[in-house]
Protein backbone atom coordinates (compact mmCIF):
# COMPACT_ATOMS: atom_id res chain seq x y z
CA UNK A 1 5.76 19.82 -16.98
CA UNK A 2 4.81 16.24 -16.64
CA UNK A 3 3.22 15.02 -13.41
CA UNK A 4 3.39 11.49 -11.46
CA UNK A 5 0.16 10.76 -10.14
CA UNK A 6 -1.10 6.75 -7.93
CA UNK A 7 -3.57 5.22 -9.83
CA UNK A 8 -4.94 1.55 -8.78
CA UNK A 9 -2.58 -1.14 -10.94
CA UNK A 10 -5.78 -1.83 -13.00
CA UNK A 11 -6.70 1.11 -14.42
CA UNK A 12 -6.74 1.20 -18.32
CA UNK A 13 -3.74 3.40 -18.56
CA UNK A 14 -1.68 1.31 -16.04
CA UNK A 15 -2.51 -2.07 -17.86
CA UNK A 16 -1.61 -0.49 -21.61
CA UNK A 17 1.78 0.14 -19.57
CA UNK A 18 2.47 -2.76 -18.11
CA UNK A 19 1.50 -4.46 -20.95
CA UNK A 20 3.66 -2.70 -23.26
CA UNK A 21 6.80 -3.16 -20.19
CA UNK A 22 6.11 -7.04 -20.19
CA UNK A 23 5.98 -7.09 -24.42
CA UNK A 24 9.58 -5.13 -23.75
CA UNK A 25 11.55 -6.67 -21.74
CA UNK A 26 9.87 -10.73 -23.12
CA UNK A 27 11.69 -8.81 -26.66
CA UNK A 28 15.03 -7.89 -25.60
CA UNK A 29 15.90 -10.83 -23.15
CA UNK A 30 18.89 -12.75 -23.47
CA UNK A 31 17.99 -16.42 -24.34
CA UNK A 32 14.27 -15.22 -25.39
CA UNK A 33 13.10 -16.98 -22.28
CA UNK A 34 11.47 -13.86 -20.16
CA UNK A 35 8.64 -15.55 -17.70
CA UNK A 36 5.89 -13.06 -17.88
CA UNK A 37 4.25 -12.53 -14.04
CA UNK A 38 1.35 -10.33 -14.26
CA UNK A 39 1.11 -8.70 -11.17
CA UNK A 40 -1.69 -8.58 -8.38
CA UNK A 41 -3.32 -5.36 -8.35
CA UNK A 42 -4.09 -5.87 -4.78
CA UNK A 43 -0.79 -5.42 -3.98
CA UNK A 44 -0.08 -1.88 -4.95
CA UNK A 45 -3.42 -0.52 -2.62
CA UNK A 46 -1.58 1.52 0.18
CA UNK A 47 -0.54 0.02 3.03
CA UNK A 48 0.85 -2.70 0.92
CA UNK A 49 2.16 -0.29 -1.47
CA UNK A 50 0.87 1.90 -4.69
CA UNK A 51 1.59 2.61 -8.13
CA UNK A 52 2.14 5.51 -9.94
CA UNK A 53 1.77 6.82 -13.29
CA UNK A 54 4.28 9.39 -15.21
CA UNK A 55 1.90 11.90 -17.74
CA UNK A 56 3.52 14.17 -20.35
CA UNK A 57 1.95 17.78 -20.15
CA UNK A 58 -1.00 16.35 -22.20
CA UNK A 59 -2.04 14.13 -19.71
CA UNK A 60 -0.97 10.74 -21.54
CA UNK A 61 0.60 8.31 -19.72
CA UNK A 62 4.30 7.92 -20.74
CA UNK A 63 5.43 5.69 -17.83
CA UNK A 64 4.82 3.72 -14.54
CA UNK A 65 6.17 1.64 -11.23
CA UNK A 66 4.85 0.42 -8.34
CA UNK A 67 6.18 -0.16 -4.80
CA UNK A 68 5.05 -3.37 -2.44
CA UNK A 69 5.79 -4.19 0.80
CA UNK A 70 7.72 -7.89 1.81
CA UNK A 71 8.88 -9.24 4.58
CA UNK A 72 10.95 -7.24 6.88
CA UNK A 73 14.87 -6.80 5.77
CA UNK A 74 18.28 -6.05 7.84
CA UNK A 75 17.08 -2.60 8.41
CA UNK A 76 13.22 -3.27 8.92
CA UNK A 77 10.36 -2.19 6.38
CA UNK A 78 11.10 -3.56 3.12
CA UNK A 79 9.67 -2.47 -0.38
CA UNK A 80 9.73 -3.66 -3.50
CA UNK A 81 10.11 -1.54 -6.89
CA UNK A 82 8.25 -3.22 -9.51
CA UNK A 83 7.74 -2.69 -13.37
CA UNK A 84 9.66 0.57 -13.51
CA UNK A 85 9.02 1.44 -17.36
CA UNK A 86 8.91 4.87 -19.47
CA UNK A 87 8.15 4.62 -23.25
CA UNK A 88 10.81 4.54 -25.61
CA UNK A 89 9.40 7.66 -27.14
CA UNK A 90 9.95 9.48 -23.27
CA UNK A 91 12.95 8.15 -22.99
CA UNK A 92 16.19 10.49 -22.16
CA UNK A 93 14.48 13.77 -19.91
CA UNK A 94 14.64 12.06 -16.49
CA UNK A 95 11.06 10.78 -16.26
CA UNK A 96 12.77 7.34 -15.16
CA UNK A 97 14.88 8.85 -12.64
CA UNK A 98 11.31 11.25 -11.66
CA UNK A 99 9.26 7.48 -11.29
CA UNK A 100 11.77 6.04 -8.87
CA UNK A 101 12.42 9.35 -6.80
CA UNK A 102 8.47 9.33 -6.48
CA UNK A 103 8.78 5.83 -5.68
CA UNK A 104 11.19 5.76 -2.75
CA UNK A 105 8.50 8.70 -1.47
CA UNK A 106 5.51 7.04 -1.81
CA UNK A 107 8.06 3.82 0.08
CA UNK A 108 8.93 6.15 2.79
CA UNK A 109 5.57 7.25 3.21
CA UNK A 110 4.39 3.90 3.87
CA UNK A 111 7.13 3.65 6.72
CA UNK A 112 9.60 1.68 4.59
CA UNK A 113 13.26 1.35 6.09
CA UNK A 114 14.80 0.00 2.82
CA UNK A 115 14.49 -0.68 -1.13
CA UNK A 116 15.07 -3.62 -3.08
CA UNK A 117 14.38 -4.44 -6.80
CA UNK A 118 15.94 -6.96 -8.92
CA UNK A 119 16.62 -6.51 -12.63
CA UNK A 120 18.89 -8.13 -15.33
CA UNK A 121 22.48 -6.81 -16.13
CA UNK A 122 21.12 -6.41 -19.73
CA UNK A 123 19.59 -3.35 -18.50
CA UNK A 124 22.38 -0.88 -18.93
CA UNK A 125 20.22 2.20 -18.49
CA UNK A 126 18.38 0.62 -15.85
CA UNK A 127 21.53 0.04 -13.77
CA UNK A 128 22.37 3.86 -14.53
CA UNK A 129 19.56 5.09 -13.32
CA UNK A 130 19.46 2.78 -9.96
CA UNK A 131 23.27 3.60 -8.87
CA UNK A 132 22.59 7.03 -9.49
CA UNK A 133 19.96 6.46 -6.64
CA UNK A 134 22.04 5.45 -4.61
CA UNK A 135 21.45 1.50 -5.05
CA UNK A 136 24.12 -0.75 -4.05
CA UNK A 137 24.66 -4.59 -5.09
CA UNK A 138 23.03 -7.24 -2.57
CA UNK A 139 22.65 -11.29 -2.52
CA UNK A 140 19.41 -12.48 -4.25
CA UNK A 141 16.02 -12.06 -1.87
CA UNK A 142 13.86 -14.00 -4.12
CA UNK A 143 14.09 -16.55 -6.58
CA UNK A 144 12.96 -14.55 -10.06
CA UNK A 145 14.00 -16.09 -13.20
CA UNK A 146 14.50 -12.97 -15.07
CA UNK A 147 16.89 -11.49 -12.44
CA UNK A 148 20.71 -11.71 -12.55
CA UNK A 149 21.13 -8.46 -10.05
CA UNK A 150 19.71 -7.75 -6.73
CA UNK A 151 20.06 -4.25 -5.28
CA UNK A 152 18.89 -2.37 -1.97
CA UNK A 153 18.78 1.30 -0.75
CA UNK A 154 18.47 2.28 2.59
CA UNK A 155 16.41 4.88 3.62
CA UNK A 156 17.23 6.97 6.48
């Protein structure tokens, strides 16, 4: 059974991940013109959020996401999912689906009222997984580059 487990955003295993998300998604964008933002550690230290790692049953690190609070939305506390990844290798037994339930936890947790995340309508999978969560289609709240769909959850 694999676990999920918050680690800081700069731990070895976290950095091999995001790493390995950003080399990703830089070789499968449309255009070839992916704008690679390395995020701040600082903001995935709870309150401002916290990010989590998905381990197979031997303990390696398969997969990861992180949550961070912005600015208050329609329904209050906002969060952020960021870098939602899972090896191609894991692909296919729900550890995606897993990261984000954990997610929207660790979200709640932190007294968050809603979710948002952009991502690119490339991301067929991706857009699977986040309707199946209940995600619905909102107006960009931010100005990212590699974005072409903006969605939010609320959480109730």
């Amino acid at each position: 059974m694999s676990r999920v487990r918050a680690v800081a955003a700069d731990t070895p295993a976290a950095q091999t991940l995001l790493t390995e998300y950003f080399a990703a998604r830089a070789a499968g964008f449309p255009g070839g013109r992916y704008r690679t933002v390395l995020p701040d550690p600082a903001v995935f230290v709870p309150p401002a959020g916290v990010f989590v790692l998905l381990e197979d049953d031997a303990g390696e690190a398969i997969g990861c996401g992180g949550v961070r609070r912005l600015e208050p939305g329609p329904a209050g506390t906002r969060f952020e999912v960021k870098h939602l990844y899972v090896r191609p290798t894991a692909r296919g037994a729900g550890g995606g689906g897993r990261l984000l339930a954990e997610l929207e936890q660790h979200a709640r947790d932190l007294g968050a009222r809603e979710l948002v995340l952009d991502t690119h309508h490339s991301l067929e999978a991706a857009a699977g997984l986040y309707a199946r969560a209940g995600f619905q289609s909102i107006p960009a709240y931010n100005d990212n580059p590699n974005a072409t769909v903006w969605l939010r959850k609320v959480l109730v």
